[in-house]
C-alpha atoms as a PDB file:
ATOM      1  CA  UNK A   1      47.709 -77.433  32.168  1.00  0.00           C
ATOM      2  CA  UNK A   2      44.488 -75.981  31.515  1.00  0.00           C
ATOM      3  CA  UNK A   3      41.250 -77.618  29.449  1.00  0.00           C
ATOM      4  CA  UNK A   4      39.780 -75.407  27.362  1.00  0.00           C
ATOM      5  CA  UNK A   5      35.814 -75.179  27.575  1.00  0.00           C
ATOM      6  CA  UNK A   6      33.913 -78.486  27.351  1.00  0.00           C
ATOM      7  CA  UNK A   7      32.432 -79.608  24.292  1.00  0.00           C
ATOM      8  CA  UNK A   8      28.438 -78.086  23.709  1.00  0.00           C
ATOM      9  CA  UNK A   9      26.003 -79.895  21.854  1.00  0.00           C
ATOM     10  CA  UNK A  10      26.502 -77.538  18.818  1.00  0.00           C
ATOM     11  CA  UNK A  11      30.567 -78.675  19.037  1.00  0.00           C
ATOM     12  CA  UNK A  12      31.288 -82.454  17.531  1.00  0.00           C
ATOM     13  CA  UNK A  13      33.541 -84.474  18.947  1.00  0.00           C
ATOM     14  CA  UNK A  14      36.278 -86.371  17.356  1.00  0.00           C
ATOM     15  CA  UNK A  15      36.783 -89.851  17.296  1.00  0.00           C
ATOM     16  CA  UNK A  16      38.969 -93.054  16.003  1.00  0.00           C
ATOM     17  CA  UNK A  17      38.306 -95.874  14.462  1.00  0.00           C
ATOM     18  CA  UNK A  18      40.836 -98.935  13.771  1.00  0.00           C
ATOM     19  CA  UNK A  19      40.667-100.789  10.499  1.00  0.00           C
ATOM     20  CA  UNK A  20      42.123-103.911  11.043  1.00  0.00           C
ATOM     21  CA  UNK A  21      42.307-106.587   8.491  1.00  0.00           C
ATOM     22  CA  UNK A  22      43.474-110.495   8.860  1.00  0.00           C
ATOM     23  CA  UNK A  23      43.578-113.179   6.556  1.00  0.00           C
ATOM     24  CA  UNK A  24      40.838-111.332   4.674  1.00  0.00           C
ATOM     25  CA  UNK A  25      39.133-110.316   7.701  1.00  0.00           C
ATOM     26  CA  UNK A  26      38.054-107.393   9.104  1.00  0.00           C
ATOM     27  CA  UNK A  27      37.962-107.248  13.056  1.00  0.00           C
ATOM     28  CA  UNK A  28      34.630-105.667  14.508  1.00  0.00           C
ATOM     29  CA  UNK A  29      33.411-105.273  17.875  1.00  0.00           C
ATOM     30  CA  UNK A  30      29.740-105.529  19.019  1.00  0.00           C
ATOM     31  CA  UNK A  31      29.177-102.247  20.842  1.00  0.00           C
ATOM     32  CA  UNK A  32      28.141-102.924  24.669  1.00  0.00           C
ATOM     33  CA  UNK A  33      27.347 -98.952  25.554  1.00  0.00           C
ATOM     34  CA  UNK A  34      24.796 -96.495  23.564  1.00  0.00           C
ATOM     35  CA  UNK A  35      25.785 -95.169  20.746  1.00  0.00           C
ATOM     36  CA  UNK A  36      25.110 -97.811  18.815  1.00  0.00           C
ATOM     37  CA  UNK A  37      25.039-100.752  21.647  1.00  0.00           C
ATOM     38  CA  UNK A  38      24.794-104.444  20.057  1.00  0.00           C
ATOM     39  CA  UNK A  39      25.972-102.745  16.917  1.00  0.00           C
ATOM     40  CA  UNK A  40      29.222-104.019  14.932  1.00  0.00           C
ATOM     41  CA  UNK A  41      31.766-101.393  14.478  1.00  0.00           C
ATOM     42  CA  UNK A  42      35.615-100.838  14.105  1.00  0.00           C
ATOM     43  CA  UNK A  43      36.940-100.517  17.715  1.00  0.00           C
ATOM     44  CA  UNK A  44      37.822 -96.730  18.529  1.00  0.00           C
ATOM     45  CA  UNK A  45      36.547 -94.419  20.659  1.00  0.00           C
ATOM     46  CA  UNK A  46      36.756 -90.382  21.449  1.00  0.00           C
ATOM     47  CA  UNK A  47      39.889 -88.277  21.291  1.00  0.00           C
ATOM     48  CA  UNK A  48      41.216 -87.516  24.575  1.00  0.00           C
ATOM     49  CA  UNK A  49      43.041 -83.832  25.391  1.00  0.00           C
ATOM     50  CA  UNK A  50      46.397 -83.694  24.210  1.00  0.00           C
ATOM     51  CA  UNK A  51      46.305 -87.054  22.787  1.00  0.00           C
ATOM     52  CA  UNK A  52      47.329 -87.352  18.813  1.00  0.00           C
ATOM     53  CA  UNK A  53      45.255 -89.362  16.718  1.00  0.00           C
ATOM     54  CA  UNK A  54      47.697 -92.272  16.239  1.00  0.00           C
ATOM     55  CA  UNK A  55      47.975 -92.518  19.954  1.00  0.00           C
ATOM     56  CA  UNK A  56      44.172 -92.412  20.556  1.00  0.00           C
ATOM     57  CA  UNK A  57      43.237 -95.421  18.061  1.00  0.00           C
ATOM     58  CA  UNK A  58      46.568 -97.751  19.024  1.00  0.00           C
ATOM     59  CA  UNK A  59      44.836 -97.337  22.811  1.00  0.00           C
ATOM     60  CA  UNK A  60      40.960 -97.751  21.720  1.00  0.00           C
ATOM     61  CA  UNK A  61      41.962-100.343  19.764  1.00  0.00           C
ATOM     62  CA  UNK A  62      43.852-101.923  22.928  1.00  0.00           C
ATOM     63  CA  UNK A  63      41.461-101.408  25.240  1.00  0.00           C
ATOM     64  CA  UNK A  64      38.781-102.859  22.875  1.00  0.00           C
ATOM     65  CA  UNK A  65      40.501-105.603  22.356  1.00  0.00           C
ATOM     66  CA  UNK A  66      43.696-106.482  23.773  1.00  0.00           C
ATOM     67  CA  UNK A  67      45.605-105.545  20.336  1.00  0.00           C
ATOM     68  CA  UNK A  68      48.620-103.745  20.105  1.00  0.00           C
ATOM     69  CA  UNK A  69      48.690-102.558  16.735  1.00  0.00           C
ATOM     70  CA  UNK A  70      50.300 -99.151  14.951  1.00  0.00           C
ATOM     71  CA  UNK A  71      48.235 -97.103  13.071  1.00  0.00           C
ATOM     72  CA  UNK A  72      49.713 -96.276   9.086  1.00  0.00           C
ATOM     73  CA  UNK A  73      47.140 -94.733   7.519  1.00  0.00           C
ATOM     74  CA  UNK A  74      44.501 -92.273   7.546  1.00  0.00           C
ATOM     75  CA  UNK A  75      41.857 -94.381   5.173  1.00  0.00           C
ATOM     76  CA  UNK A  76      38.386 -91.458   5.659  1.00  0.00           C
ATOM     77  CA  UNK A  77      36.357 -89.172   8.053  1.00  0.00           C
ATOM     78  CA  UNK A  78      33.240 -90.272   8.406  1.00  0.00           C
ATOM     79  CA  UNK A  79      30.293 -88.075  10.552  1.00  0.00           C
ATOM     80  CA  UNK A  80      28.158 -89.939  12.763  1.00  0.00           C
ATOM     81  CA  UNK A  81      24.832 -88.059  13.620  1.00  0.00           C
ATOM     82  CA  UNK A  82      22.921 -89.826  16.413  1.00  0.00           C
ATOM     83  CA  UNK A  83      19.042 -88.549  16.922  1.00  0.00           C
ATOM     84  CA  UNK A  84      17.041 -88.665  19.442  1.00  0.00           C
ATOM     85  CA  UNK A  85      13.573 -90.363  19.456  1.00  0.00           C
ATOM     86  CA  UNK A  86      11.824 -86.515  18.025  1.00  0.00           C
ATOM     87  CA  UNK A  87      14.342 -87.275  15.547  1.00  0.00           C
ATOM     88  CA  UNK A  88      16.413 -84.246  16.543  1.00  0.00           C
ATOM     89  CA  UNK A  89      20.360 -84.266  16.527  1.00  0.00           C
ATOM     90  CA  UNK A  90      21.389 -85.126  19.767  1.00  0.00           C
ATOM     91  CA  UNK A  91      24.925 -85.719  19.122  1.00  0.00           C
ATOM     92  CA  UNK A  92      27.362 -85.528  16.347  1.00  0.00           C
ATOM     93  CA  UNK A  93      30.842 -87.088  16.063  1.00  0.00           C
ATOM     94  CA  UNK A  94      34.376 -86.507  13.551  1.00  0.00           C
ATOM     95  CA  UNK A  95      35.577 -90.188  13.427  1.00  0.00           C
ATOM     96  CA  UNK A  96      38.304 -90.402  11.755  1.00  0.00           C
ATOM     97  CA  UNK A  97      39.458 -94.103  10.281  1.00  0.00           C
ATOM     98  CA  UNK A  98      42.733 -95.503  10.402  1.00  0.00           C
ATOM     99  CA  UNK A  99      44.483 -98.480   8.647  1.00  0.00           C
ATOM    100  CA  UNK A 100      46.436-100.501  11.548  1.00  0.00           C
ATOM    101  CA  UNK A 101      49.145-103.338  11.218  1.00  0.00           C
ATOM    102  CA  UNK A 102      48.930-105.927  14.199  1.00  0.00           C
ATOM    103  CA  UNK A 103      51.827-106.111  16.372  1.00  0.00           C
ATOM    104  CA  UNK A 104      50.754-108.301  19.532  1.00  0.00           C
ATOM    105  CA  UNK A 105      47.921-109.932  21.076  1.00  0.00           C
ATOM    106  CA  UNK A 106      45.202-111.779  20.831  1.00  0.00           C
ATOM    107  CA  UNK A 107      41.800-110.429  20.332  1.00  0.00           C
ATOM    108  CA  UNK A 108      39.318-110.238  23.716  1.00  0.00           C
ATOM    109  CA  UNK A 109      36.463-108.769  24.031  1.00  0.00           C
ATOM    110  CA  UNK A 110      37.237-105.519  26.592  1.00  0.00           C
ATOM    111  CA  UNK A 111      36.084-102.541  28.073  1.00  0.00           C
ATOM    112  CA  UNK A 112      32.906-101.196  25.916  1.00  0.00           C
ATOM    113  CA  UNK A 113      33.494-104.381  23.575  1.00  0.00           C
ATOM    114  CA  UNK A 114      30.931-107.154  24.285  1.00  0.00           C
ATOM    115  CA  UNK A 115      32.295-109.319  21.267  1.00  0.00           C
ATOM    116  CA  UNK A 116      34.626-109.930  18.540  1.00  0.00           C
ATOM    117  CA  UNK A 117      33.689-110.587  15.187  1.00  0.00           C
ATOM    118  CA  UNK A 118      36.114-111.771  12.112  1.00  0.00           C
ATOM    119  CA  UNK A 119      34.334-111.128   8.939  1.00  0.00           C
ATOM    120  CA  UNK A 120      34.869-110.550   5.330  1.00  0.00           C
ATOM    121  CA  UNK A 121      34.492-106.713   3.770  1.00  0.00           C
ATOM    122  CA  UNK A 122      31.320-108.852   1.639  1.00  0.00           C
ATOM    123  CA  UNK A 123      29.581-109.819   4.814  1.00  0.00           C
ATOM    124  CA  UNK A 124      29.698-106.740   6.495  1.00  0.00           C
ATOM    125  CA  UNK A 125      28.510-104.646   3.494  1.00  0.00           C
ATOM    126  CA  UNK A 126      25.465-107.308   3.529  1.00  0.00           C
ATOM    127  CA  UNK A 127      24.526-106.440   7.176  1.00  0.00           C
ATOM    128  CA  UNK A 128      22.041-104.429   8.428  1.00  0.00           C
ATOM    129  CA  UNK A 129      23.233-104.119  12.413  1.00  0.00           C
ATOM    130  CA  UNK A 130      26.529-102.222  11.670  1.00  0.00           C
ATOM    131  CA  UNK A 131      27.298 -99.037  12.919  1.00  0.00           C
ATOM    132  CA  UNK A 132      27.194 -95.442  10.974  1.00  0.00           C
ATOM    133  CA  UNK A 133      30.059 -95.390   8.736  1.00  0.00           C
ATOM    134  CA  UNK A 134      31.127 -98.847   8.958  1.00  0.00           C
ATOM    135  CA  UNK A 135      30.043 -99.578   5.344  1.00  0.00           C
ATOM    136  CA  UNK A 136      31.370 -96.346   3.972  1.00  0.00           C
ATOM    137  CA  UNK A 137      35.201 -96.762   5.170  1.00  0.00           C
ATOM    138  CA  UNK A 138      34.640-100.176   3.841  1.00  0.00           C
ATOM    139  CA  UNK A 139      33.202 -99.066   0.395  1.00  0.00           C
ATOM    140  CA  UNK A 140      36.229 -96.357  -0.049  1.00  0.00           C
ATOM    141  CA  UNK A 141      39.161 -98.760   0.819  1.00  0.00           C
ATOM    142  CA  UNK A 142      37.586-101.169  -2.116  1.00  0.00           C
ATOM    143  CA  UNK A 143      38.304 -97.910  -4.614  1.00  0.00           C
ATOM    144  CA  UNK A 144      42.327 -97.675  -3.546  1.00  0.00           C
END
């Protein structure tokens, strides 16, 4: 099977996120890579070829974190524009947010996941080292 062209820098690239929620909890990871290293964010990661959405946030989410989970809903796209330091767009992603329901597992830090954090939709919206679009998925799940 053949790829078709590789992404440019004028072509974003999609990606998943997994909104998980427990006991009133919201499950974030601390980034360990750039983008966004040391930042909290939903685990989820980039889209790979031929993969369908579902499939690509059940595995970020697994590989994140040791959770098997099935992804139920589509909750929002948000974009992520990352600058470099002259301030000029050096990469833009799709990611697109899903609701999951935990199946199995317990939650360990893995793969591009440094930590795990448990908090509250409050205490996240209150934070200031949270990743791009973190606080908007939350914000439009409290309108449902």
């Amino acid at each position: 099977m053949s790829h078709p062209a590789a992404p440019t820098l004028s072509t974003p690239r999609v990606g998943v996120s997994a909104f998980l929620e427990h006991e009133g909890k919201l499950l974030l990871i601390e980034r360990g890579q750039a983008p966004n290293r040391g930042q909290l964010a939903f685990p989820g990661g980039k889209l790979k070829w031929g993969e369908t959405l579902t499939e690509a946030v059940e595995r970020e989410l697994k590989e994140e974190t040791r959770i098997i989970a099935r992804a139920t809903q589509l909750l929002d796209a948000v974009n992520v524009l990352v600058h470099d330091d002259q301030q000029r767009l050096a990469r833009h992603f799709v990611v697109l947010c899903f609701r999951c329901q935990w199946l199995a597992g317990h939650p360990v830090a893995s793969d591009d996941a440094q930590a795990i954090h448990w908090l509250s939709p409050t205490e996240v919206l209150k934070r200031q080292d949270v990743s791009p679009g973190v606080q908007q998925v939350i914000r439009s799940t409290q309108s449902l």
